[in-house]
Protein backbone atom coordinates (compact mmCIF):
# COMPACT_ATOMS: atom_id res chain seq x y z
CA UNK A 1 -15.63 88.74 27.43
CA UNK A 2 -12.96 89.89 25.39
CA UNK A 3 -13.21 93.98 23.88
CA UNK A 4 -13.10 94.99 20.69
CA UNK A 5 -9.56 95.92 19.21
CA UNK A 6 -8.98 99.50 18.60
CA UNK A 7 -8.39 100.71 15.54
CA UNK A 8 -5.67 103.27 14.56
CA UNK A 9 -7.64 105.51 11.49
CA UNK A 10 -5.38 104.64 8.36
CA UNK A 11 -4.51 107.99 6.16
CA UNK A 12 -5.14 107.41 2.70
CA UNK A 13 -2.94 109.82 2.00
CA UNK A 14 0.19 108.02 3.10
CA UNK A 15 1.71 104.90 1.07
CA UNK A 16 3.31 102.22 2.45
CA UNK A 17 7.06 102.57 2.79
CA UNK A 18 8.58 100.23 -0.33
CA UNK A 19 11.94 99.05 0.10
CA UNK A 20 13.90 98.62 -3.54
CA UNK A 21 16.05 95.66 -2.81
CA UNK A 22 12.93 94.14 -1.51
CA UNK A 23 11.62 94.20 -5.20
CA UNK A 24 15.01 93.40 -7.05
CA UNK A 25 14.44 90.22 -4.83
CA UNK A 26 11.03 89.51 -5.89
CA UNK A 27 12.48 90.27 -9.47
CA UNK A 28 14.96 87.78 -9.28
CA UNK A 29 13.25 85.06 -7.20
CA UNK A 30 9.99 85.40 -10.04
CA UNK A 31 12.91 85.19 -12.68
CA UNK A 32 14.51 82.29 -11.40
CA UNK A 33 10.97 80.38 -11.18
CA UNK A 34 10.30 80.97 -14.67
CA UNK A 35 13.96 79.79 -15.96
CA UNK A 36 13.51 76.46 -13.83
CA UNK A 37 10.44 75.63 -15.69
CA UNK A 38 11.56 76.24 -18.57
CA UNK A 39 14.34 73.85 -17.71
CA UNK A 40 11.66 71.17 -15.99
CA UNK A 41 10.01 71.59 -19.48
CA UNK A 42 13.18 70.82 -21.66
CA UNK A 43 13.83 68.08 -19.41
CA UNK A 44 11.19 66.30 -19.57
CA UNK A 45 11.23 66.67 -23.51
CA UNK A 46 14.50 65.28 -23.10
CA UNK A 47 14.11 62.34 -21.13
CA UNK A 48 11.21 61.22 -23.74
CA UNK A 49 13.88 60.97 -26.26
CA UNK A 50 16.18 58.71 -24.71
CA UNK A 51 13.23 56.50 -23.34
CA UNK A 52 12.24 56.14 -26.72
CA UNK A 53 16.44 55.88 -27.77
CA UNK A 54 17.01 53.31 -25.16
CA UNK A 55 13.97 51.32 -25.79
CA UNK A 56 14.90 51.26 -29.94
CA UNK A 57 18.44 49.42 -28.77
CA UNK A 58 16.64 47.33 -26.30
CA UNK A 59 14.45 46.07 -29.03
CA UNK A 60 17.24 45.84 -31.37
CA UNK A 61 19.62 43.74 -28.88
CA UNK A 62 16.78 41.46 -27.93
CA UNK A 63 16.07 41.17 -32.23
CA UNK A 64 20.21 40.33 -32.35
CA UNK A 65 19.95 37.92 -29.95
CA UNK A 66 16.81 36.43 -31.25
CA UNK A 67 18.33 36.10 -34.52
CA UNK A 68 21.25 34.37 -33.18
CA UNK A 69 19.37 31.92 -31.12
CA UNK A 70 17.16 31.13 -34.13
CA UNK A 71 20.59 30.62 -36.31
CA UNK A 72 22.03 28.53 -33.45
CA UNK A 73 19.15 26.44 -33.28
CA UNK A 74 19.12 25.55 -36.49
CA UNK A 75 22.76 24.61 -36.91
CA UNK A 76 22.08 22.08 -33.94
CA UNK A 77 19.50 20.18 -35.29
CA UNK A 78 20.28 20.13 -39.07
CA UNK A 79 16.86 21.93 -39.75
């Protein structure tokens, strides 16, 4: 059966050593998280645009060649 672990008693008095570059890290890695969604955000508002851009001269170049069809058609068979 395996014994208990023994336990080293912690002083409360003593901090745990920080080490600065470890935080200008954790500065710069929270920073960098933040600017790359506000980049994800801008993108995405970006690509709705030209969906919306490209599907307005999709529409429009299937109306143009609807048009000319129609015109076409019409010239062939006198109507």
């Amino acid at each position: 059966m395996a014994l208990p672990a023994y336990r080293v008693p912690a002083d409360d008095d003593a901090e745990p050593p920080i080490d600065p570059s470890s935080i200008e890290l954790r500065y710069r890695y929270h920073r960098a998280r933040r600017q790359q969604r506000v980049r994800q955000r801008e993108e995405s508002r970006l690509a709705h645009y030209r969906f919306y851009i490209v599907l307005a001269v999709l529409i429009a170049l299937a109306v143009v060649f609807v048009v000319g069809s129609w015109h076409e058609i019409q010239h062939l068979f006198g109507v």
